[in-house]
C-alpha atoms as a PDB file:
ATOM      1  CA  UNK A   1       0.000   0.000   0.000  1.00  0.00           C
ATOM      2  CA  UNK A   2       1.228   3.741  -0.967  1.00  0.00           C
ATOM      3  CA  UNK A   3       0.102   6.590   1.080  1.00  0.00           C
ATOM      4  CA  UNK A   4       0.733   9.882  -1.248  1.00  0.00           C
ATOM      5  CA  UNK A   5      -0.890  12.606  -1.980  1.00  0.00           C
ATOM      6  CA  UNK A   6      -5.018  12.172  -3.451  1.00  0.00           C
ATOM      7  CA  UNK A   7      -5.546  13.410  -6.657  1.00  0.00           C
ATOM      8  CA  UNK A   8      -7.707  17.030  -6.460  1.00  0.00           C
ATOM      9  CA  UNK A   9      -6.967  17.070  -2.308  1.00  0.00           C
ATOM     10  CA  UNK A  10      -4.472  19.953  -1.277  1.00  0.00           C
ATOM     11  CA  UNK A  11      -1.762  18.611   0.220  1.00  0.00           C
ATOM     12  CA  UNK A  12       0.670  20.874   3.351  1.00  0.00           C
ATOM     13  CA  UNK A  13       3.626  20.550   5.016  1.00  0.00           C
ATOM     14  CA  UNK A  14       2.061  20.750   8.418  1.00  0.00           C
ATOM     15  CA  UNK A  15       5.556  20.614  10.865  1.00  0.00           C
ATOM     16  CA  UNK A  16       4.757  22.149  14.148  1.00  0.00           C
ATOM     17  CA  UNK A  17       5.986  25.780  14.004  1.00  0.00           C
ATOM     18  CA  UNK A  18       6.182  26.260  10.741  1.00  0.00           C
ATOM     19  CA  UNK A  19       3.635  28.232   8.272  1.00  0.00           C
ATOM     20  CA  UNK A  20       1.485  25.681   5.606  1.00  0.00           C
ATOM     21  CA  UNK A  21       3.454  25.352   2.572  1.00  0.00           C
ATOM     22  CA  UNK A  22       3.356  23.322  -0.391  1.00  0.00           C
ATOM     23  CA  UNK A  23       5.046  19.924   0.352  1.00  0.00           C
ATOM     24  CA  UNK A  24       6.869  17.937  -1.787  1.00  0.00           C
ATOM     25  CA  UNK A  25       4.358  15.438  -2.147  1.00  0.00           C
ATOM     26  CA  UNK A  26       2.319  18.382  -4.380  1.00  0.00           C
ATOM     27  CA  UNK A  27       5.526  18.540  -6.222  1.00  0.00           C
ATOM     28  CA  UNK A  28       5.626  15.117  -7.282  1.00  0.00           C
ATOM     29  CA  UNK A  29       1.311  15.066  -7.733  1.00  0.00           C
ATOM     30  CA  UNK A  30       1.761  19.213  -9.714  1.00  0.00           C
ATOM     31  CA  UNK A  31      -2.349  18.214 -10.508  1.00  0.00           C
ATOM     32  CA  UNK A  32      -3.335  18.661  -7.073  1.00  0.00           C
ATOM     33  CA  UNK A  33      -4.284  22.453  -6.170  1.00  0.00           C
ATOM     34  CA  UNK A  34      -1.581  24.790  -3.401  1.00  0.00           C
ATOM     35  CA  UNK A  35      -3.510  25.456  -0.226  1.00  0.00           C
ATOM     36  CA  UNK A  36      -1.907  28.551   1.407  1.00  0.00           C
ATOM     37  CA  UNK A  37      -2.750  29.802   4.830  1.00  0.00           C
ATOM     38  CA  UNK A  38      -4.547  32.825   5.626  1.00  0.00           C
ATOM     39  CA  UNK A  39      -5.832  34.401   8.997  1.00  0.00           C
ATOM     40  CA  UNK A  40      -8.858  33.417  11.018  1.00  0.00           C
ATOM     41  CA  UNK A  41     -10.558  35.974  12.846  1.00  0.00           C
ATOM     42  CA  UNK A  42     -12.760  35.127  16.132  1.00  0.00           C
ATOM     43  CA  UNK A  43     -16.013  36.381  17.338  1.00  0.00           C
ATOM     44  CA  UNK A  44     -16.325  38.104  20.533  1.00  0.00           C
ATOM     45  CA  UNK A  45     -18.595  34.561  20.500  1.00  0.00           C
ATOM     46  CA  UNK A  46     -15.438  32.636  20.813  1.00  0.00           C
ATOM     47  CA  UNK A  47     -13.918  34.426  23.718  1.00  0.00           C
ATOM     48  CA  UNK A  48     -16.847  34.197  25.560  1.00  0.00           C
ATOM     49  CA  UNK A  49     -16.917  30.821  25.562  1.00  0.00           C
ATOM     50  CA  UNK A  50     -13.672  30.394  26.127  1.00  0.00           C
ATOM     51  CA  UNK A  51     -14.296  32.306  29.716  1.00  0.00           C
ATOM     52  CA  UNK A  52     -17.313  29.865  30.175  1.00  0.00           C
ATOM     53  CA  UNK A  53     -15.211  26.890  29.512  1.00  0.00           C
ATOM     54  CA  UNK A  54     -12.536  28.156  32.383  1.00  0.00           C
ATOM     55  CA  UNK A  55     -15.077  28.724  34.899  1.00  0.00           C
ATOM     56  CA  UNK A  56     -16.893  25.301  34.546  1.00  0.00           C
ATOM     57  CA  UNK A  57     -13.223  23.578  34.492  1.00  0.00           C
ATOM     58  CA  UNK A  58     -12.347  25.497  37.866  1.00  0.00           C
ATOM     59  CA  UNK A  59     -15.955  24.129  39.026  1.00  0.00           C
ATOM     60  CA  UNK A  60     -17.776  27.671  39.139  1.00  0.00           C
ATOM     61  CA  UNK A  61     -20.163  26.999  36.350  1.00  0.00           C
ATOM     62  CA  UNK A  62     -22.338  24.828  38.276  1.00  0.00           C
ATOM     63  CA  UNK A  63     -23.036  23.470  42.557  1.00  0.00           C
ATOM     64  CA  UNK A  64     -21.079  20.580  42.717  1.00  0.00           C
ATOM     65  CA  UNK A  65     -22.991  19.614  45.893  1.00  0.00           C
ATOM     66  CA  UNK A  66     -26.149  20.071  44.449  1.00  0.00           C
ATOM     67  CA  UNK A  67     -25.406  17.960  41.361  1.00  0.00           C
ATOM     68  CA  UNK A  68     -24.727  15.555  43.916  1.00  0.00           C
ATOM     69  CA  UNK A  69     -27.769  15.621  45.838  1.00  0.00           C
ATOM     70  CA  UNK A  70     -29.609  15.508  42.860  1.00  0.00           C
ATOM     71  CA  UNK A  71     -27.618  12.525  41.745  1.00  0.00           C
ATOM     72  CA  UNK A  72     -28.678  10.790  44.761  1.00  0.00           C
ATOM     73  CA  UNK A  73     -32.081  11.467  45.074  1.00  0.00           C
ATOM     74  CA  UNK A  74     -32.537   9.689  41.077  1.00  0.00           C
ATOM     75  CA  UNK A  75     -30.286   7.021  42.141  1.00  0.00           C
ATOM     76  CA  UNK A  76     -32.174   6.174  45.626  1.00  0.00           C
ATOM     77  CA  UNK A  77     -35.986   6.898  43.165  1.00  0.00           C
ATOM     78  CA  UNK A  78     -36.548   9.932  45.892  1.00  0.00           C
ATOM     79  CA  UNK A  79     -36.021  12.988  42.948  1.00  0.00           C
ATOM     80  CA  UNK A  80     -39.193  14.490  41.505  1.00  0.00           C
ATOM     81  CA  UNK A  81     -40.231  16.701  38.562  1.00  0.00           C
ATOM     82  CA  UNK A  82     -41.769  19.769  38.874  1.00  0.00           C
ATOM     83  CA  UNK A  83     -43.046  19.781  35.428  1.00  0.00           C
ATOM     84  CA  UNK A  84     -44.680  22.947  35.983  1.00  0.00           C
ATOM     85  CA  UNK A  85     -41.245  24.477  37.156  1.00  0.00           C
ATOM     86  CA  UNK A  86     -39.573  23.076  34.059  1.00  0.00           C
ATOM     87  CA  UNK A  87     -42.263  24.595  31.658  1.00  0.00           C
ATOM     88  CA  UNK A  88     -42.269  27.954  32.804  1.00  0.00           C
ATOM     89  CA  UNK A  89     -37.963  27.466  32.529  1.00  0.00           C
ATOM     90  CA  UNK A  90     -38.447  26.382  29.220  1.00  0.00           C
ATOM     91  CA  UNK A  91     -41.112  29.639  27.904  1.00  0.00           C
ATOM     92  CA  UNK A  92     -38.679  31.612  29.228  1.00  0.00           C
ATOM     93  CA  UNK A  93     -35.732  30.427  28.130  1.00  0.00           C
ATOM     94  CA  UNK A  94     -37.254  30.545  24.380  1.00  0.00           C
ATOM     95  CA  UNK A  95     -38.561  34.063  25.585  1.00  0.00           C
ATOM     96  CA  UNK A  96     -35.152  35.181  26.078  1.00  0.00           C
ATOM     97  CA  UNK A  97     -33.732  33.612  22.872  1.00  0.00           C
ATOM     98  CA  UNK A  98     -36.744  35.624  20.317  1.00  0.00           C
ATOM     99  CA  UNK A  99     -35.805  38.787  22.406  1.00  0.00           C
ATOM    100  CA  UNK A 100     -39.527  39.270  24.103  1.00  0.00           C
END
């Protein structure tokens, strides 16, 4: 079996710390197209998540005892829905996403 470069797929030297360039493998395939590398800008989206990501890995996105306790009380049969509770969560949730 050969591994080499698939005909019409761009092909990059990807070595850590260097830019994407042509490899040699597109040398020896000239058919398949040059991918160059460009910049990637980021939402304000992105670093907000980011942030969210840190506090939930450092445990202050959510009660870790009360995840617990709830845990326990499905395990043990003991944890009830307020269905009510959960459908006035969910109106306003959607509330808040349509901007009403």
């Amino acid at each position: 079996m050969t591994i080499g470069a698939i005909p019409g797929k761009p092909v990059l030297d990807q070595t850590p710390g260097t830019r994407p360039t042509p490899s040699k493998a597109h040398e020896e395939n000239p058919t398949s197209p040059v991918v160059t590398a460009s910049s990637v800008n980021l939402s304000g989206l992105s670093a907000q998540l980011h942030g969210i990501e840190s506090r939930v890995a450092d445990g202050e996105g959510f009660n870790v005892a009360r995840v617990e306790e709830i845990k326990s009380a499905i395990r043990s049969g003991a944890f009830k829905v307020n269905a009510e509770a959960v459908a006035d969560g969910l109106i306003r949730s959607v509330k808040e996403l349509v901007g009403k």
